[in-house]
PDB file of N, CA and C in Angstrom:
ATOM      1  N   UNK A   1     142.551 138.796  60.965  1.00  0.00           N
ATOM      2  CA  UNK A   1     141.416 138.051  61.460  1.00  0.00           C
ATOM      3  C   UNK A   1     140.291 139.047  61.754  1.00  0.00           C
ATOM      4  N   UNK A   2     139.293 139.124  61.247  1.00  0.00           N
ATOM      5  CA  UNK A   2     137.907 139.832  61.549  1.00  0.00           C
ATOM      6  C   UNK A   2     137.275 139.716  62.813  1.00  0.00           C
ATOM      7  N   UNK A   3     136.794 140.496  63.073  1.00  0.00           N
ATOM      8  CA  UNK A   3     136.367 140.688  65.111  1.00  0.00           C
ATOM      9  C   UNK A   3     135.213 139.440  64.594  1.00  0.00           C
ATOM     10  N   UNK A   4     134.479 139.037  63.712  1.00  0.00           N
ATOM     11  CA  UNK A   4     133.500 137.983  64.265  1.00  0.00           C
ATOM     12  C   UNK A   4     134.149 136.644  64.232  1.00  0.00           C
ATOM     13  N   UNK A   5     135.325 136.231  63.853  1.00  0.00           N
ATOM     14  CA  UNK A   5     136.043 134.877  63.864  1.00  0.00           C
ATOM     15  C   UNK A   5     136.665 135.405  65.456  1.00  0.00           C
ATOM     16  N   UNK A   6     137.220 136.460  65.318  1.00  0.00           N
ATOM     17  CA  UNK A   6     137.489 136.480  66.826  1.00  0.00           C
ATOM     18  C   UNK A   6     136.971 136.208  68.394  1.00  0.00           C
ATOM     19  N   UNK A   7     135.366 136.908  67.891  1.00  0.00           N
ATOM     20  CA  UNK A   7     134.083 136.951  68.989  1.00  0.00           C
ATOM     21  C   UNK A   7     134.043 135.248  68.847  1.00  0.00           C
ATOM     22  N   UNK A   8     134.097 134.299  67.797  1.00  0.00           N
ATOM     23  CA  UNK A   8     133.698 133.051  67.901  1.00  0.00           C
ATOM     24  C   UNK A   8     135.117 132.078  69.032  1.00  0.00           C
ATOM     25  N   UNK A   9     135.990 132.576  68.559  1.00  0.00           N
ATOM     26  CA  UNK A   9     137.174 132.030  69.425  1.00  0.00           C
ATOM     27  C   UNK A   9     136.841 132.118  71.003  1.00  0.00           C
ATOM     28  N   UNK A  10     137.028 133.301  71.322  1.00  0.00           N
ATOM     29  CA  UNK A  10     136.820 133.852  72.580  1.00  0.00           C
ATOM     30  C   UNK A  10     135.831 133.313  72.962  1.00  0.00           C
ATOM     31  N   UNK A  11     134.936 133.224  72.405  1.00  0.00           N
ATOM     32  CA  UNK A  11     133.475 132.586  73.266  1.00  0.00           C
ATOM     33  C   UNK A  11     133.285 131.130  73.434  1.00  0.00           C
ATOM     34  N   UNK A  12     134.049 130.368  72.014  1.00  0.00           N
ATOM     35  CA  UNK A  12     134.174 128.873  72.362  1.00  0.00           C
ATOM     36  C   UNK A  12     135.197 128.642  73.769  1.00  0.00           C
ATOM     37  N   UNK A  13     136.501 129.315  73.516  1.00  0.00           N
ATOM     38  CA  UNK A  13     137.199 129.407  74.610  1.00  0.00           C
ATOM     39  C   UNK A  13     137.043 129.363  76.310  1.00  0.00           C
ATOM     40  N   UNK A  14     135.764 130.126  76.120  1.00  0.00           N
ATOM     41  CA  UNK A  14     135.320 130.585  77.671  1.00  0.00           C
ATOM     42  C   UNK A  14     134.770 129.398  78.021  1.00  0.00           C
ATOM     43  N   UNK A  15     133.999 128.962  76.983  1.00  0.00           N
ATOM     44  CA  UNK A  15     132.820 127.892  77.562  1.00  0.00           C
ATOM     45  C   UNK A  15     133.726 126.738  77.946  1.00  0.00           C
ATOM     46  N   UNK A  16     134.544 126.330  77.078  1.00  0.00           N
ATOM     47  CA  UNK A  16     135.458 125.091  77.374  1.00  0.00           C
ATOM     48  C   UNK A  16     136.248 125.591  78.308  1.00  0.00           C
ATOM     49  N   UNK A  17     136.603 126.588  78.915  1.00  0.00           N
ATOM     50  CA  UNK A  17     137.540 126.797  80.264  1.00  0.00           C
ATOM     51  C   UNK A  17     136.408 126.875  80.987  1.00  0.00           C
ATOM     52  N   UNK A  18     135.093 126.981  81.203  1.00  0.00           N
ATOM     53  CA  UNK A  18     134.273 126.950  82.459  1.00  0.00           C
ATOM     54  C   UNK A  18     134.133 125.538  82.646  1.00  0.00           C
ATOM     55  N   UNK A  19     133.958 124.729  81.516  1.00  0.00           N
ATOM     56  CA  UNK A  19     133.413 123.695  81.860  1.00  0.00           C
ATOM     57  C   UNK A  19     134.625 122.699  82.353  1.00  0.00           C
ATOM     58  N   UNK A  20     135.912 123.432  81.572  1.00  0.00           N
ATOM     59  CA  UNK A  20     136.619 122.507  82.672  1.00  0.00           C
ATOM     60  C   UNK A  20     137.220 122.621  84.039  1.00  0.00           C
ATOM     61  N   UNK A  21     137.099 124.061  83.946  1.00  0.00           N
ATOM     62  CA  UNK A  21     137.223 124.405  85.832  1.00  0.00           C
ATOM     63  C   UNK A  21     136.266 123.614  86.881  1.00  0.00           C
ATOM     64  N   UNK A  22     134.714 123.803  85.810  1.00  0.00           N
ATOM     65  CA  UNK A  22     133.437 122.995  87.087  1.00  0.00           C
ATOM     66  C   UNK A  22     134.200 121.976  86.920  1.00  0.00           C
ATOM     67  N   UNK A  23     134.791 120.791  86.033  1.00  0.00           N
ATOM     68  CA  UNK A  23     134.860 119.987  86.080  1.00  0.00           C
ATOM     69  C   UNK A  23     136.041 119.430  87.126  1.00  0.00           C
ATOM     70  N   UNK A  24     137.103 119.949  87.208  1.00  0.00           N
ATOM     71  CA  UNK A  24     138.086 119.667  88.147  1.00  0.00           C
ATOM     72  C   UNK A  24     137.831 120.719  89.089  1.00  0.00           C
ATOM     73  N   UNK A  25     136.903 121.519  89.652  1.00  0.00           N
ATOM     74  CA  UNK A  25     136.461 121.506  91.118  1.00  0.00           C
ATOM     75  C   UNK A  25     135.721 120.849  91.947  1.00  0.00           C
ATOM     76  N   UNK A  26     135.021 119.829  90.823  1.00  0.00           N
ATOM     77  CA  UNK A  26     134.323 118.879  91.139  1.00  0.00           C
ATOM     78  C   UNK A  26     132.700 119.136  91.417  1.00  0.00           C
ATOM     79  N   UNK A  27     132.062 120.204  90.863  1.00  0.00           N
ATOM     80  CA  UNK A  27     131.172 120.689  90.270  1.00  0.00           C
ATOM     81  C   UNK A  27     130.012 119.783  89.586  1.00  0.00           C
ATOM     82  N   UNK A  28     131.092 119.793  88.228  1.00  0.00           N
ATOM     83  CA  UNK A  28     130.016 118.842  87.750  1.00  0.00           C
ATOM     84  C   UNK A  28     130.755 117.662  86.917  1.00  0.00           C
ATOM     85  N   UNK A  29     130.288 116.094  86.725  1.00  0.00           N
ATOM     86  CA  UNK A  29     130.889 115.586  86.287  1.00  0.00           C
ATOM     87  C   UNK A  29     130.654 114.933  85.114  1.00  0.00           C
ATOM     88  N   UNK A  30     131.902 115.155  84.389  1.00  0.00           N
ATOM     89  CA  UNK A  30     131.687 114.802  82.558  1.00  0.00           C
ATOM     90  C   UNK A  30     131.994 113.275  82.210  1.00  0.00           C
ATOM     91  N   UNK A  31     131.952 113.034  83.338  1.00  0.00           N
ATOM     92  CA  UNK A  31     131.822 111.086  82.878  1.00  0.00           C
ATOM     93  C   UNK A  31     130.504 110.605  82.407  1.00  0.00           C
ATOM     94  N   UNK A  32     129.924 111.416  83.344  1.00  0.00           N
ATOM     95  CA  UNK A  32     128.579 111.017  82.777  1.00  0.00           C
ATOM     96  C   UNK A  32     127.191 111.915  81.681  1.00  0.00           C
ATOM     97  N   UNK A  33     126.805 111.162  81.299  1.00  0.00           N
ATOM     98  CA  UNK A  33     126.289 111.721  80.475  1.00  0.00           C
ATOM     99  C   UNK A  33     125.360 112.410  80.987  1.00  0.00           C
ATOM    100  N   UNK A  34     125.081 113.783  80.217  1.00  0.00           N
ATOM    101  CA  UNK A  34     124.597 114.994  80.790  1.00  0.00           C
ATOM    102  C   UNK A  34     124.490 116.253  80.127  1.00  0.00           C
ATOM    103  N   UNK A  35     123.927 117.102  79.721  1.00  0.00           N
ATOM    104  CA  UNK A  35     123.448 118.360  79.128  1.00  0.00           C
ATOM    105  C   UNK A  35     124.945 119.220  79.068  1.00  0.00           C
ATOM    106  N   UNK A  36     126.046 118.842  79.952  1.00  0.00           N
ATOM    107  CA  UNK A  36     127.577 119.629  79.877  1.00  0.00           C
ATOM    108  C   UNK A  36     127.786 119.120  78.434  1.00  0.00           C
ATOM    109  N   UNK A  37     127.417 118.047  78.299  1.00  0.00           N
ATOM    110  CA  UNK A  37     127.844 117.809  76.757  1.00  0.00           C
ATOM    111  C   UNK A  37     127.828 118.211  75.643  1.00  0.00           C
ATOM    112  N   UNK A  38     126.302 118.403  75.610  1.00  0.00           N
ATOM    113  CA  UNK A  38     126.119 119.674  74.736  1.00  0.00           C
ATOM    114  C   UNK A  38     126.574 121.076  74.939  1.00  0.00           C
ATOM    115  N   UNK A  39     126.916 121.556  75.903  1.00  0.00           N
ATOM    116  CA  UNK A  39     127.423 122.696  76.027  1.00  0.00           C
ATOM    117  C   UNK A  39     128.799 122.859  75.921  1.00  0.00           C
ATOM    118  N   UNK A  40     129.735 121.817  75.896  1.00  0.00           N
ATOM    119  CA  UNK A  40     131.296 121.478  75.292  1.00  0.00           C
ATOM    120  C   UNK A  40     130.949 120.997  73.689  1.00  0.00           C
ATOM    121  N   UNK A  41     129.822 120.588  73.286  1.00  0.00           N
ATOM    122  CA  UNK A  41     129.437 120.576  71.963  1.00  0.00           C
ATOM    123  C   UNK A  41     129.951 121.679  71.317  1.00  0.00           C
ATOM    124  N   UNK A  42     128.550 122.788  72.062  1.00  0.00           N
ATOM    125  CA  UNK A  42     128.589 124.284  71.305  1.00  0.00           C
ATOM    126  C   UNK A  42     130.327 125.030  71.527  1.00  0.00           C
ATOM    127  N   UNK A  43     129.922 124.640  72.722  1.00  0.00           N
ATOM    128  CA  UNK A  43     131.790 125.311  72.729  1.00  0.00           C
ATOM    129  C   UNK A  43     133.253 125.065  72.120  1.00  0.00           C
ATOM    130  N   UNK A  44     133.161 123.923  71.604  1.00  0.00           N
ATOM    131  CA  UNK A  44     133.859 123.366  70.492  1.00  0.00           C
ATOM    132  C   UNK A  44     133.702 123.668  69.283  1.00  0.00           C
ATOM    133  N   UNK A  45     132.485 123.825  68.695  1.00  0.00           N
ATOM    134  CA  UNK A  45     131.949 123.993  67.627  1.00  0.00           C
ATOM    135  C   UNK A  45     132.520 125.892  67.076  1.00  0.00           C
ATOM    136  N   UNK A  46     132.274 126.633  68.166  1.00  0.00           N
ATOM    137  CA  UNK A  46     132.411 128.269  68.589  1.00  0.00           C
ATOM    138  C   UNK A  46     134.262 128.268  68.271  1.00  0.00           C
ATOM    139  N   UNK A  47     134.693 127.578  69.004  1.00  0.00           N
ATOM    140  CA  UNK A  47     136.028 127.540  68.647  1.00  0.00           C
ATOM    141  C   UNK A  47     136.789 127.248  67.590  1.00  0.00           C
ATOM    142  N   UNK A  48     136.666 126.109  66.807  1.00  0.00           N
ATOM    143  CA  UNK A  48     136.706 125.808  65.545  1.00  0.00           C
ATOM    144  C   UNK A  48     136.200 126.557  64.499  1.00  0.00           C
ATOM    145  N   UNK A  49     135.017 127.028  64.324  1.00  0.00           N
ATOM    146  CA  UNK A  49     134.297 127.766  63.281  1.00  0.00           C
ATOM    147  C   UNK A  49     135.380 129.577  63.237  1.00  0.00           C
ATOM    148  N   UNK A  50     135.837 129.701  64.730  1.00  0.00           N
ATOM    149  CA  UNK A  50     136.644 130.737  64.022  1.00  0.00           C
ATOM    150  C   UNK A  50     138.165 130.809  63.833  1.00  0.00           C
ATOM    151  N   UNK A  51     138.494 129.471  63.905  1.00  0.00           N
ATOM    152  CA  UNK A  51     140.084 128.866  63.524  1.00  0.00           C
ATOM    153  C   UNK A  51     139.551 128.560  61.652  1.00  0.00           C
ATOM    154  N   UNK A  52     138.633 127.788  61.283  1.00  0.00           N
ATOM    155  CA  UNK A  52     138.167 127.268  60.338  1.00  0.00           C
ATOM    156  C   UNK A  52     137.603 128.155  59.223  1.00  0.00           C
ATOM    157  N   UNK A  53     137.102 128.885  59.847  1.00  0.00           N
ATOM    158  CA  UNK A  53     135.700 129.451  58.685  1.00  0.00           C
ATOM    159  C   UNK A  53     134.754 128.575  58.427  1.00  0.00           C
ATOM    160  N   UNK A  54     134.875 126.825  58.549  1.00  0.00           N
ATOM    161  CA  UNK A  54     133.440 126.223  58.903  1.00  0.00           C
ATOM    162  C   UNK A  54     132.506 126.271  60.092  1.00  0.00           C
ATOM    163  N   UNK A  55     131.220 126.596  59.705  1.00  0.00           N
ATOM    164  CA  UNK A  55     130.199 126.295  60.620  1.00  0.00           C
ATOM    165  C   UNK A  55     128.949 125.801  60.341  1.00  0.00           C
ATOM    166  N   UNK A  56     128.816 124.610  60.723  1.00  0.00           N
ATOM    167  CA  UNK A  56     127.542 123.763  60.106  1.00  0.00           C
ATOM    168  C   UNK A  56     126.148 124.892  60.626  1.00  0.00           C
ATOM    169  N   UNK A  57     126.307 125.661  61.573  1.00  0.00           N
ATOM    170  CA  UNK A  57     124.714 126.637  61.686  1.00  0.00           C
ATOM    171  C   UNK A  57     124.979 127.454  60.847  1.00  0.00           C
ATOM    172  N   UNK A  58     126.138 127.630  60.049  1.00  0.00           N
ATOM    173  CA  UNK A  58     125.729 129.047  58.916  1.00  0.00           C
ATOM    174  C   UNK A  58     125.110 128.156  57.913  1.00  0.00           C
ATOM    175  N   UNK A  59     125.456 126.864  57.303  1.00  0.00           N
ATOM    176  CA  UNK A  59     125.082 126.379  56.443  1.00  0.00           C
ATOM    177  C   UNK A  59     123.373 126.069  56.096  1.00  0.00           C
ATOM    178  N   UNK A  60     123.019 125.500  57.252  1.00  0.00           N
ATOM    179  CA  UNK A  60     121.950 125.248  57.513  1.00  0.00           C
ATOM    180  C   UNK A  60     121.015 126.943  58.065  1.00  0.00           C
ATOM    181  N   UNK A  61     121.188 127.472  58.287  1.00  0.00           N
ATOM    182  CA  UNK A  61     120.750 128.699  58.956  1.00  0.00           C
ATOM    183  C   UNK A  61     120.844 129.099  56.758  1.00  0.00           C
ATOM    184  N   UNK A  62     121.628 129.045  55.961  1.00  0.00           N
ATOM    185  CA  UNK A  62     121.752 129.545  54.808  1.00  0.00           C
ATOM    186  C   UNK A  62     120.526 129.026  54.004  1.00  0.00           C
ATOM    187  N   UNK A  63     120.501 127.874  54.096  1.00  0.00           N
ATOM    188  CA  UNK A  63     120.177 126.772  53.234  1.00  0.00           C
ATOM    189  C   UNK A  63     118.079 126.818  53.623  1.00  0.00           C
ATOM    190  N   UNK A  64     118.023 127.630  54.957  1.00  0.00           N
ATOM    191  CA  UNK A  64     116.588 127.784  55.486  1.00  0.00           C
ATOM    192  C   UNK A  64     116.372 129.271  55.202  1.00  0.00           C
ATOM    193  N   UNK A  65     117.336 130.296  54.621  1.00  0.00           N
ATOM    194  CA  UNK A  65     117.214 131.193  53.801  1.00  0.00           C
ATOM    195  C   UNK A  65     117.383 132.517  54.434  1.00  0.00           C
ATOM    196  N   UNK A  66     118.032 132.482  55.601  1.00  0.00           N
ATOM    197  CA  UNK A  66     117.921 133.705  56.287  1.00  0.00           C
ATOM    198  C   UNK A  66     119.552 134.138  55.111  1.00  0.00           C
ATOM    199  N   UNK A  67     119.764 135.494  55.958  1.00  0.00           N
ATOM    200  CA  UNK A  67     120.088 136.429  54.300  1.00  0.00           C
ATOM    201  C   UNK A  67     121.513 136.098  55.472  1.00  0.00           C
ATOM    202  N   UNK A  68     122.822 136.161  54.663  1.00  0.00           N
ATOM    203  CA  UNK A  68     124.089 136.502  55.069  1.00  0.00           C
ATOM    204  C   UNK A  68     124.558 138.148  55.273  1.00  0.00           C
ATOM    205  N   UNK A  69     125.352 138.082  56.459  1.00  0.00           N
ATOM    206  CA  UNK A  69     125.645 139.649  56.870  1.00  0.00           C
ATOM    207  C   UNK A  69     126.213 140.567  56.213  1.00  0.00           C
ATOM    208  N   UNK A  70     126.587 141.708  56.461  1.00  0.00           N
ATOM    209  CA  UNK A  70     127.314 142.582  55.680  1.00  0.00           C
ATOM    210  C   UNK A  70     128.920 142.243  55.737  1.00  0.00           C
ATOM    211  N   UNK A  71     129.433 141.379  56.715  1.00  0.00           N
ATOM    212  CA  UNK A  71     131.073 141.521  56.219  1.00  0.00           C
ATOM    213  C   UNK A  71     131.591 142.348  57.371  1.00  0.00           C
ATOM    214  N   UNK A  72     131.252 143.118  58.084  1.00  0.00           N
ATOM    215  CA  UNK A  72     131.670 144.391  58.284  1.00  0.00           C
ATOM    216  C   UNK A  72     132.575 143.636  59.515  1.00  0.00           C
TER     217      UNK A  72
END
């Protein structure tokens, strides 16, 4: 596994364990609709893309022409 599928794990990871700690400390609540959503969005999205190798922002980020990385 390459350190940037890795960096994507780890970081979806974090976000979805913060948001569910606020959430069962009672912080903040995900019943309702609210901007946490989008941020369990991205954090889902972060997690998957480096189980997957899909990510709809490389596609679109491709497709608007910015250049793909070196690999490294």
């Amino acid at each position: 596994m390459t350190v940037e599928r890795l960096v994507r794990i780890i970081a979806g990871s974090f976000i979805m364990l913060s948001l569910a700690l606020a959430h069962f400390s009672g912080s903040v609540d995900m019943t309702q609709l609210s901007w946490m959503w989008f941020t369990a969005f991205v954090g889902f999205n972060l997690f998957q893309s480096g189980i997957t190798r899909f990510c709809p922002m490389d596609i679109i980020l491709a497709k608007a022409g910015a250049k793909q990385g070196c690999g490294l």
